[in-house]
PDB file of N, CA and C in Angstrom:
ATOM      1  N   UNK A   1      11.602   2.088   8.573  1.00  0.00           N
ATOM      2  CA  UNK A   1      10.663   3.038   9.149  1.00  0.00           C
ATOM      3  C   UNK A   1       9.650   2.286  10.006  1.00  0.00           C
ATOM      4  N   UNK A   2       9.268   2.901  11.091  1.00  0.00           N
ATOM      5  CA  UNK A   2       8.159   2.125  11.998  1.00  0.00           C
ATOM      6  C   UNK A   2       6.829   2.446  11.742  1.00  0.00           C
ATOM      7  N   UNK A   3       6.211   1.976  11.885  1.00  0.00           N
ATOM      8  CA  UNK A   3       4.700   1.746  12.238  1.00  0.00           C
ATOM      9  C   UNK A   3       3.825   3.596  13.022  1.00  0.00           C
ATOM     10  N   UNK A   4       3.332   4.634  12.126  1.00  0.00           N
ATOM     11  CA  UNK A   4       2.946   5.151  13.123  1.00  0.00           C
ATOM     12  C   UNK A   4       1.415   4.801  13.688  1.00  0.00           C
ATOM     13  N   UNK A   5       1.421   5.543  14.484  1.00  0.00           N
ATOM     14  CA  UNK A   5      -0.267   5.160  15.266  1.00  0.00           C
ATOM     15  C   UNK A   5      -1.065   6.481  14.472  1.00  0.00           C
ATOM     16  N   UNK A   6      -1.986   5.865  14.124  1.00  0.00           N
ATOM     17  CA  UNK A   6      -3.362   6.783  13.573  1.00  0.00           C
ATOM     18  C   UNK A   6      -3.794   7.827  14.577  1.00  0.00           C
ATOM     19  N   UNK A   7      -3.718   7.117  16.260  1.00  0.00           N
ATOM     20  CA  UNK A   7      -3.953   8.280  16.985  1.00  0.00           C
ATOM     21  C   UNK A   7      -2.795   9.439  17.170  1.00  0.00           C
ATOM     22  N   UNK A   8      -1.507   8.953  17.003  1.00  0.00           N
ATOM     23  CA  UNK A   8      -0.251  10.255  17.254  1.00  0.00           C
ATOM     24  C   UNK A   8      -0.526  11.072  16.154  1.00  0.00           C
ATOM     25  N   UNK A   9      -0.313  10.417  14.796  1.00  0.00           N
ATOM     26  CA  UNK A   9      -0.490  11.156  13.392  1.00  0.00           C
ATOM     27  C   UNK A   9      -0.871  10.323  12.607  1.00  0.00           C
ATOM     28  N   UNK A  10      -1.671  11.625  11.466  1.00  0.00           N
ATOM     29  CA  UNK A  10      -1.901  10.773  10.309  1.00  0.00           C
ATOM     30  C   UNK A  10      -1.267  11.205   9.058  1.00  0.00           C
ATOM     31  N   UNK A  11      -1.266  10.302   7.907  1.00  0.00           N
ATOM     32  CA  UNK A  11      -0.794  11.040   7.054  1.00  0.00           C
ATOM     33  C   UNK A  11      -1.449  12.211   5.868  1.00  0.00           C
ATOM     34  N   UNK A  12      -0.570  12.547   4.823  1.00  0.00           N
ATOM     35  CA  UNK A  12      -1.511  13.360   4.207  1.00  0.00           C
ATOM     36  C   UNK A  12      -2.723  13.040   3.350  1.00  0.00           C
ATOM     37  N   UNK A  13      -3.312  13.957   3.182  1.00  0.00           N
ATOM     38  CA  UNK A  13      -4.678  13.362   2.341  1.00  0.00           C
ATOM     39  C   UNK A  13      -4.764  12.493   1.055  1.00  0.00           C
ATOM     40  N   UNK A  14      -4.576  12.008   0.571  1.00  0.00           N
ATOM     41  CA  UNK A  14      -4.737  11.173  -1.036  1.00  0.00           C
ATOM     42  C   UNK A  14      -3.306  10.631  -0.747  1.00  0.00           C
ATOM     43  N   UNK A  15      -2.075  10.412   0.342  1.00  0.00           N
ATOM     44  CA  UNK A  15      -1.055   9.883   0.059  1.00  0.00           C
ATOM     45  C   UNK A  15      -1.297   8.919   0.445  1.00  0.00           C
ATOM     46  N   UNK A  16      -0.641   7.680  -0.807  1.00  0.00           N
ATOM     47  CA  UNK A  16      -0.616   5.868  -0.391  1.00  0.00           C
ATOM     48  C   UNK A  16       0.486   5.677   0.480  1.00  0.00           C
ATOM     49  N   UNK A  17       0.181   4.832   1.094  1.00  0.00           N
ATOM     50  CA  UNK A  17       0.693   4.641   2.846  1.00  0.00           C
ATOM     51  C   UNK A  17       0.554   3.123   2.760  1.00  0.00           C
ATOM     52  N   UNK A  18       1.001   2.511   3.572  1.00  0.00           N
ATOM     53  CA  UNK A  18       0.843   0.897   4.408  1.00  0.00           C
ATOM     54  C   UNK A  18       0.187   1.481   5.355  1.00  0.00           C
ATOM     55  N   UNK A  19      -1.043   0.441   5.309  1.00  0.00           N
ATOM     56  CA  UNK A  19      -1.704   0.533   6.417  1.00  0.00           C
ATOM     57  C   UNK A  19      -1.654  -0.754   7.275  1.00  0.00           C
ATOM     58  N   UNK A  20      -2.331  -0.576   8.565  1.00  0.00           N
ATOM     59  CA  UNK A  20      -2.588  -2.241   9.396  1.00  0.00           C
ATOM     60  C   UNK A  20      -3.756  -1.290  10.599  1.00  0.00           C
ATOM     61  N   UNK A  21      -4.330  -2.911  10.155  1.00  0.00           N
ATOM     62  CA  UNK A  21      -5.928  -2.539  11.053  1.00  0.00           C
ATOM     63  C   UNK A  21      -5.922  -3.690  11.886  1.00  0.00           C
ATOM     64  N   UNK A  22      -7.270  -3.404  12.578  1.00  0.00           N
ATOM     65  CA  UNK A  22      -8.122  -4.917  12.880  1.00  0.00           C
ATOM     66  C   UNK A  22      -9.488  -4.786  12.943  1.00  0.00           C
ATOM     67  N   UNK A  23      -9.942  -5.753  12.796  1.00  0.00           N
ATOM     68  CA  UNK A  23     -11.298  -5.970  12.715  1.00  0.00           C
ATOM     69  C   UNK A  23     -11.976  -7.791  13.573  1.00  0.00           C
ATOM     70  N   UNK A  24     -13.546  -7.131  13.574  1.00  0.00           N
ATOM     71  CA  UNK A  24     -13.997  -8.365  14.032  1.00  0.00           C
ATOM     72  C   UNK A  24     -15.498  -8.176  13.956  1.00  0.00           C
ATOM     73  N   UNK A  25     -16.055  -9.620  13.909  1.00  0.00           N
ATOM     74  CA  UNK A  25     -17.563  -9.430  13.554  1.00  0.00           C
ATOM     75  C   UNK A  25     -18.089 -10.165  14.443  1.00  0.00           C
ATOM     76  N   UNK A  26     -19.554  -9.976  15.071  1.00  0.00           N
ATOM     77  CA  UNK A  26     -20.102  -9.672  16.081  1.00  0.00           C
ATOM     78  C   UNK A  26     -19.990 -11.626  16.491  1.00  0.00           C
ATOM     79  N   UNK A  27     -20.159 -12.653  15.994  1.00  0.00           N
ATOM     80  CA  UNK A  27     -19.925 -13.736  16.447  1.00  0.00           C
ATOM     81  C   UNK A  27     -18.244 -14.158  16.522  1.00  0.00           C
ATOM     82  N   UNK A  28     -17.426 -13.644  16.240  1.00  0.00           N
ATOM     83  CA  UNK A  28     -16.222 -13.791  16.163  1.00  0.00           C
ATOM     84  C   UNK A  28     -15.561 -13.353  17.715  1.00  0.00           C
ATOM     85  N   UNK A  29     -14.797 -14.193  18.281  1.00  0.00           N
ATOM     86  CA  UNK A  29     -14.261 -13.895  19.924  1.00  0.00           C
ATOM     87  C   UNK A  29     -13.230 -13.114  19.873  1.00  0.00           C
ATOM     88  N   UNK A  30     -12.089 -13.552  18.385  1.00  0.00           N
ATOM     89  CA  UNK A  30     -10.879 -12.870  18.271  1.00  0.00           C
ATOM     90  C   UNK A  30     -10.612 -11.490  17.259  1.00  0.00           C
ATOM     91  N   UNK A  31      -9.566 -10.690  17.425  1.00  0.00           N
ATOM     92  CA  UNK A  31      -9.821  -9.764  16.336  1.00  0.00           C
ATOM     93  C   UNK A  31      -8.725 -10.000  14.845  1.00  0.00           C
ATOM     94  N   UNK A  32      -9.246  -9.911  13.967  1.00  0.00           N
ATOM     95  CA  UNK A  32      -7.978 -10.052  13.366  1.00  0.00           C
ATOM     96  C   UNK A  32      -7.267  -9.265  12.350  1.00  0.00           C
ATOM     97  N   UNK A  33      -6.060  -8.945  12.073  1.00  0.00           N
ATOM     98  CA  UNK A  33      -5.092  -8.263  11.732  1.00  0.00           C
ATOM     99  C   UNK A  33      -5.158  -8.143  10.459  1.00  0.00           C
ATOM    100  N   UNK A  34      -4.526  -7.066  10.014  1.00  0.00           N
ATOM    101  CA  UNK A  34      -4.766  -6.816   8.411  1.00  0.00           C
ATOM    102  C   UNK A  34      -3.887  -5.905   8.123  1.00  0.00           C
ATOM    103  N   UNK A  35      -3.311  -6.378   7.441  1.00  0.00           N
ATOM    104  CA  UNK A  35      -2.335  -4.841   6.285  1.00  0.00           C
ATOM    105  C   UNK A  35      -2.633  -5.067   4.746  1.00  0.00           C
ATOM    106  N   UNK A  36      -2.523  -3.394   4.452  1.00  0.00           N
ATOM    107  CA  UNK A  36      -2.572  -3.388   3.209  1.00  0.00           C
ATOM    108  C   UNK A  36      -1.984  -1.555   2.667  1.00  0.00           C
ATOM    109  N   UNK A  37      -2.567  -1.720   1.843  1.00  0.00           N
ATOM    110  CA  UNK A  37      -1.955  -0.050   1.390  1.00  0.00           C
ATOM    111  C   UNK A  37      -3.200   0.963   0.717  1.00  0.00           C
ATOM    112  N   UNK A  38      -2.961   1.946   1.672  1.00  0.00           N
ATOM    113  CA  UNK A  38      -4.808   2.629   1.642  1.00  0.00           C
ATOM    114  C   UNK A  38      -3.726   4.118   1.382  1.00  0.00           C
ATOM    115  N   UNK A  39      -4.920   5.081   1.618  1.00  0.00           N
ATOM    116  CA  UNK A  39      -4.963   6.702   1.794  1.00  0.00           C
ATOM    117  C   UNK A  39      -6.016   7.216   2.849  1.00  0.00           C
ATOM    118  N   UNK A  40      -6.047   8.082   3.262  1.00  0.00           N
ATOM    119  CA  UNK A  40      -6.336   9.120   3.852  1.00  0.00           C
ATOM    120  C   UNK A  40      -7.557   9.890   3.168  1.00  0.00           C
ATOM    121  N   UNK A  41      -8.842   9.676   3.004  1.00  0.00           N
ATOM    122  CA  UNK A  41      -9.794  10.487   2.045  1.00  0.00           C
ATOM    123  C   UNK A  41     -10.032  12.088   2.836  1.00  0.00           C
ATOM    124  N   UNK A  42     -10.514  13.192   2.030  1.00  0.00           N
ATOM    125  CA  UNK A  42     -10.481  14.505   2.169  1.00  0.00           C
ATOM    126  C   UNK A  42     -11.606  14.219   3.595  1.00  0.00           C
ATOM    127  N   UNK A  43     -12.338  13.229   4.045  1.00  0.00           N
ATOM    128  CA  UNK A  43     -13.544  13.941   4.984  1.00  0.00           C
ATOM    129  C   UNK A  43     -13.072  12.816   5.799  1.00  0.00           C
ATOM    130  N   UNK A  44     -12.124  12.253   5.984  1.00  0.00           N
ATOM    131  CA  UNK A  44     -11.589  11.775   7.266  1.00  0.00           C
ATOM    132  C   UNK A  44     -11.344  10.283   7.463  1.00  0.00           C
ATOM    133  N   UNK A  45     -11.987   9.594   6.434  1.00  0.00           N
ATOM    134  CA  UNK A  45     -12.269   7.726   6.037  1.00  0.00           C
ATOM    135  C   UNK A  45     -10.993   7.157   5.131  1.00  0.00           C
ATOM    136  N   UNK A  46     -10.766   6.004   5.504  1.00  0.00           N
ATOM    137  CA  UNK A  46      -9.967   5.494   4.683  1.00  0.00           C
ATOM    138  C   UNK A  46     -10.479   4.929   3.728  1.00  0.00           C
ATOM    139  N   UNK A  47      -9.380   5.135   2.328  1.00  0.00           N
ATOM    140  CA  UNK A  47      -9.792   3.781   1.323  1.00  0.00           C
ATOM    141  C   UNK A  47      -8.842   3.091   1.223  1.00  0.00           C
ATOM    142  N   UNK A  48      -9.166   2.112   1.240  1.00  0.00           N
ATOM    143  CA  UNK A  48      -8.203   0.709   1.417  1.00  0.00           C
ATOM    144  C   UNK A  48      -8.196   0.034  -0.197  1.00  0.00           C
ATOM    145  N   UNK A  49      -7.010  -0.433  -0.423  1.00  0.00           N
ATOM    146  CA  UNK A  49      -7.210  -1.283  -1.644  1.00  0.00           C
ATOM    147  C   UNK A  49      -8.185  -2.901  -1.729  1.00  0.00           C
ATOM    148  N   UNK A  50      -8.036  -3.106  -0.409  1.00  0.00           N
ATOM    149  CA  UNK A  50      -9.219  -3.941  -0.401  1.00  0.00           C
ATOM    150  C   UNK A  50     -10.072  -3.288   0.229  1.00  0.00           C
ATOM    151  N   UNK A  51     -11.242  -4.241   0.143  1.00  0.00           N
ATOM    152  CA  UNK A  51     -12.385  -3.429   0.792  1.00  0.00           C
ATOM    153  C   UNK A  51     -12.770  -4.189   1.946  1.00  0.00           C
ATOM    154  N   UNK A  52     -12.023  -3.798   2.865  1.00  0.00           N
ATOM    155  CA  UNK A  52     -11.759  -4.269   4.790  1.00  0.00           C
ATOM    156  C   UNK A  52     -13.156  -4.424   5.292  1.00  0.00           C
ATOM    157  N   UNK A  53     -14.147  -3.102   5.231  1.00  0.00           N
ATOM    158  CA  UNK A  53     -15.051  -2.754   5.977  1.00  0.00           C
ATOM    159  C   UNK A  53     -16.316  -3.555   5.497  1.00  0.00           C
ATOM    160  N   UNK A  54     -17.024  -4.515   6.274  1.00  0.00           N
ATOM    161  CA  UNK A  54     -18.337  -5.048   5.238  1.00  0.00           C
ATOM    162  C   UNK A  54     -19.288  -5.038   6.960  1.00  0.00           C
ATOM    163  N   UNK A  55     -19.638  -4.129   7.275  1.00  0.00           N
ATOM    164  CA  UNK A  55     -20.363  -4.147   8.672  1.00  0.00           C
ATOM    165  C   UNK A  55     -19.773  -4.804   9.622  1.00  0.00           C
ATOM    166  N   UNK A  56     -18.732  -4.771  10.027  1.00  0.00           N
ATOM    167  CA  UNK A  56     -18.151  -5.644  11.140  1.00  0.00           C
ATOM    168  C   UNK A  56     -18.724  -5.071  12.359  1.00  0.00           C
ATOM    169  N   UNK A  57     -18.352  -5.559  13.962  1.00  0.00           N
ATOM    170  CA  UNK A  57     -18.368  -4.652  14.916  1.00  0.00           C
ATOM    171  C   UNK A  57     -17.348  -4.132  15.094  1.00  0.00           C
ATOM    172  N   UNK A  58     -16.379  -4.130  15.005  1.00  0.00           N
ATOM    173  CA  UNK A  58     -15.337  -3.503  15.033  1.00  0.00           C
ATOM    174  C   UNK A  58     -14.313  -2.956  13.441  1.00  0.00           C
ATOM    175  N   UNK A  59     -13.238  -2.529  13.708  1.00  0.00           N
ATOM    176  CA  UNK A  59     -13.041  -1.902  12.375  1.00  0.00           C
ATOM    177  C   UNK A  59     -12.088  -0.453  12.868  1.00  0.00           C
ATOM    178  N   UNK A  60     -11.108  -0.773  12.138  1.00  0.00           N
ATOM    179  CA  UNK A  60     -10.500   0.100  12.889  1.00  0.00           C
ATOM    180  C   UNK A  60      -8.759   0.398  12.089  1.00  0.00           C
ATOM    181  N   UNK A  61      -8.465   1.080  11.461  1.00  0.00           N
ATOM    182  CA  UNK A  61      -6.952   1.449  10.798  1.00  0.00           C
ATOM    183  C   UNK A  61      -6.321   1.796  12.170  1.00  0.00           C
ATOM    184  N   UNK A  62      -5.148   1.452  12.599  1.00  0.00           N
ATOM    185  CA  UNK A  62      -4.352   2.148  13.488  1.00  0.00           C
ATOM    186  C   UNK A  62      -3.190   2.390  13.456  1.00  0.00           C
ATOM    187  N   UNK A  63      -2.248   1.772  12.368  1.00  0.00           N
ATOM    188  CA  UNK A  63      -1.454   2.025  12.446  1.00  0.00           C
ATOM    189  C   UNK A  63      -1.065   2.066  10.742  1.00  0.00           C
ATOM    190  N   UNK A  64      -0.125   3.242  10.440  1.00  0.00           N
ATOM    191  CA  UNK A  64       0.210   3.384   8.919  1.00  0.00           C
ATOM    192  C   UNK A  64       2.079   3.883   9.155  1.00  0.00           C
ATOM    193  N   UNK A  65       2.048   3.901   7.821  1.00  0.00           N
ATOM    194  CA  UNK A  65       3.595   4.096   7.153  1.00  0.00           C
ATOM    195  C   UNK A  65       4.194   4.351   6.076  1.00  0.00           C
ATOM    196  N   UNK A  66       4.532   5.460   5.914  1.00  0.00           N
ATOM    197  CA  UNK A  66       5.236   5.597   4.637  1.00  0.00           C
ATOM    198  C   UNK A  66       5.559   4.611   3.593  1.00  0.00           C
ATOM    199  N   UNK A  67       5.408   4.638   1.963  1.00  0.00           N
ATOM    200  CA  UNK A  67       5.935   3.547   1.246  1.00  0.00           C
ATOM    201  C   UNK A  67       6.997   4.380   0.494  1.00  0.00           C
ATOM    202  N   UNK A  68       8.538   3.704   1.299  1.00  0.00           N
ATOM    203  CA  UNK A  68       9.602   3.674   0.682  1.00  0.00           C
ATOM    204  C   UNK A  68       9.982   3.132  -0.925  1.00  0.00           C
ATOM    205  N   UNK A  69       9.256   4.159  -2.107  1.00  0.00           N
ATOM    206  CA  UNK A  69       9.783   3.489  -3.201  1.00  0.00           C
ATOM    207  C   UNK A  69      11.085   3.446  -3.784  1.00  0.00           C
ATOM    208  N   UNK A  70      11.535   2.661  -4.514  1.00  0.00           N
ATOM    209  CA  UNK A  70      12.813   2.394  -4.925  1.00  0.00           C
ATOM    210  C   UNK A  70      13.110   3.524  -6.057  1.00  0.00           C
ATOM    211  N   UNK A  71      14.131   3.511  -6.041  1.00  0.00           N
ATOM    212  CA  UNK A  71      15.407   4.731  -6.864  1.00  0.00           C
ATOM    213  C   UNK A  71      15.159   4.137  -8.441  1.00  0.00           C
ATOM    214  N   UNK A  72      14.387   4.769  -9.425  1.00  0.00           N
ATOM    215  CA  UNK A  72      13.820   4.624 -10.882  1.00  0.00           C
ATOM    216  C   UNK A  72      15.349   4.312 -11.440  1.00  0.00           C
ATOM    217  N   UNK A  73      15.257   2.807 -12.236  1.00  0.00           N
ATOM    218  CA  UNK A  73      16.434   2.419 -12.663  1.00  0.00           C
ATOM    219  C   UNK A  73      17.206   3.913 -14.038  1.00  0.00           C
ATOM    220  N   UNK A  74      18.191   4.055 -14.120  1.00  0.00           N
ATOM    221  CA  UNK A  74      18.599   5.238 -14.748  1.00  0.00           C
ATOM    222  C   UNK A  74      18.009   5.237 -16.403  1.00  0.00           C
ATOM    223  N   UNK A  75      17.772   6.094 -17.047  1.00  0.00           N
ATOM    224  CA  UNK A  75      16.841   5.974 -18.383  1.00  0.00           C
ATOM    225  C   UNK A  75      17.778   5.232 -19.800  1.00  0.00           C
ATOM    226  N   UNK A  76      19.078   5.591 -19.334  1.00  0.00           N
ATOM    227  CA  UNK A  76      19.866   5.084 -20.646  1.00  0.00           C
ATOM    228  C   UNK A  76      20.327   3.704 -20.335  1.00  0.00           C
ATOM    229  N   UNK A  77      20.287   2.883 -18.938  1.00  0.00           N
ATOM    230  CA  UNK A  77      20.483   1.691 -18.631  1.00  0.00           C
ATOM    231  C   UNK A  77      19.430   1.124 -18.941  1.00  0.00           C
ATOM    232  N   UNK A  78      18.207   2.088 -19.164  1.00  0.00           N
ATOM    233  CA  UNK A  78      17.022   0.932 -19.938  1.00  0.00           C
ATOM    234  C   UNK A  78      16.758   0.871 -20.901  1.00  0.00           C
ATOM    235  N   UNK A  79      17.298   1.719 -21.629  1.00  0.00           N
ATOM    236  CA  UNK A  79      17.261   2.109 -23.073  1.00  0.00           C
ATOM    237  C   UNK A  79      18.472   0.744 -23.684  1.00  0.00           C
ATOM    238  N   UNK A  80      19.782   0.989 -23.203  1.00  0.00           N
ATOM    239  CA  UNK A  80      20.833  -0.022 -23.686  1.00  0.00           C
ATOM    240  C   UNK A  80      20.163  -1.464 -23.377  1.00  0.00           C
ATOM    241  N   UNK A  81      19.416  -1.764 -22.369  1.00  0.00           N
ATOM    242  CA  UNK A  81      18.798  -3.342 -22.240  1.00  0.00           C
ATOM    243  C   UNK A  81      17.501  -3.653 -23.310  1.00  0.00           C
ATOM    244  N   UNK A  82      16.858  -2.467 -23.538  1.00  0.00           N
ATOM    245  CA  UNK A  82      16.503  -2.303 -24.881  1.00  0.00           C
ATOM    246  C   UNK A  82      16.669  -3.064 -26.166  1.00  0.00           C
ATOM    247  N   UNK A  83      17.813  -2.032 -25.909  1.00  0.00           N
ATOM    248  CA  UNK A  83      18.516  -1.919 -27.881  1.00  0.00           C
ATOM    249  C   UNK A  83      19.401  -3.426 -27.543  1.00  0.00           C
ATOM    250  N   UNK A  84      19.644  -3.764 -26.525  1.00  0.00           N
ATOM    251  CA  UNK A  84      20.465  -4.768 -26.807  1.00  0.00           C
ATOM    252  C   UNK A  84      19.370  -6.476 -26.919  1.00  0.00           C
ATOM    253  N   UNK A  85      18.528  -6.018 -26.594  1.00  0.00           N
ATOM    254  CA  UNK A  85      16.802  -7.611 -26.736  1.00  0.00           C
ATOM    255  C   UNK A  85      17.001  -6.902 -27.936  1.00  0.00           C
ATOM    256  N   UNK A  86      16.512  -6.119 -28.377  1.00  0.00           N
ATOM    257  CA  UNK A  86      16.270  -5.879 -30.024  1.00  0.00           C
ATOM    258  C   UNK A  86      17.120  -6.755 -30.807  1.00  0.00           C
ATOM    259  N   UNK A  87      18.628  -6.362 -30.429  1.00  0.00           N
ATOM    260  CA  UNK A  87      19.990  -6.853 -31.106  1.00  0.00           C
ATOM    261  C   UNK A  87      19.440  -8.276 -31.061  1.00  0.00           C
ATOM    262  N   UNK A  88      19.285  -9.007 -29.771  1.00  0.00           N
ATOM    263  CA  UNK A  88      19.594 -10.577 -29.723  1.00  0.00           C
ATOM    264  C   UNK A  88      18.245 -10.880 -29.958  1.00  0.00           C
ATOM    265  N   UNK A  89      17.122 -10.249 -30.514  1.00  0.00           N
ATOM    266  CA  UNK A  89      15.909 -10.772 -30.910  1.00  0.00           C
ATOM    267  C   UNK A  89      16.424 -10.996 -32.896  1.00  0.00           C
ATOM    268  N   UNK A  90      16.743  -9.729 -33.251  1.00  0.00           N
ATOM    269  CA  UNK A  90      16.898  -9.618 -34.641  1.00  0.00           C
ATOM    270  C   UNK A  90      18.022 -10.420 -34.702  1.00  0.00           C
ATOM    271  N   UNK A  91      19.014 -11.528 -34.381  1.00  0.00           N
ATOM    272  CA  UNK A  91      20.125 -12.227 -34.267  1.00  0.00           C
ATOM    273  C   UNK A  91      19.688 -13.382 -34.441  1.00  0.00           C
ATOM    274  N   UNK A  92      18.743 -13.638 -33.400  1.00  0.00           N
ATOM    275  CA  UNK A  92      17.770 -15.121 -33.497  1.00  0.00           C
ATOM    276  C   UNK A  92      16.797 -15.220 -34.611  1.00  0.00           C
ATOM    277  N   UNK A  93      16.428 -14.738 -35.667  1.00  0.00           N
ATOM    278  CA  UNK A  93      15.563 -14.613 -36.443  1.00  0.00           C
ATOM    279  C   UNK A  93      16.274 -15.638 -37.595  1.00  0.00           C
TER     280      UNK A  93
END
């Protein structure tokens, strides 16, 4: 999945997303890059799992993305890896 732009769309409200920003502070010449994985708050601000924003001059989310999570391993394949550490725990005793 690509990268969308904050200005085409955003996503929904409270959904965790990948984000990528940039930022820069007022003696700094260059800007620099940042990803991480934020949401969308109800009045329009992001929260970021880090905390990006500390007065910079600049500051800025622009681009986000869906997080593709993985397919939940099946419940009885974790159950049998289970019962079977149990087996080779109570074996080793």
């Amino acid at each position: 999945m690509k990268w969308i732009s904050t200005k085409e769309q955003t996503p929904e409200e409270n959904e965790l997303v990948f984000i990528c920003g940039a930022e820069k502070y007022d003696d700094e010449t260059e800007y620099k890059i940042f990803t991480d994985t934020g949401c969308l708050n109800e009045d329009g601000t992001w929260w970021t799992d880090n905390d990006w924003y500390e007065g910079q001059e600049y500051f800025e989310i622009l681009f986000w993305k869906p997080i593709e999570w993985p397919e939940e391993p099946d419940k009885l394949t974790i159950l049998e890896r289970i019962k079977l550490k149990r087996l080779q725990e109570d074996f080793n005793d």
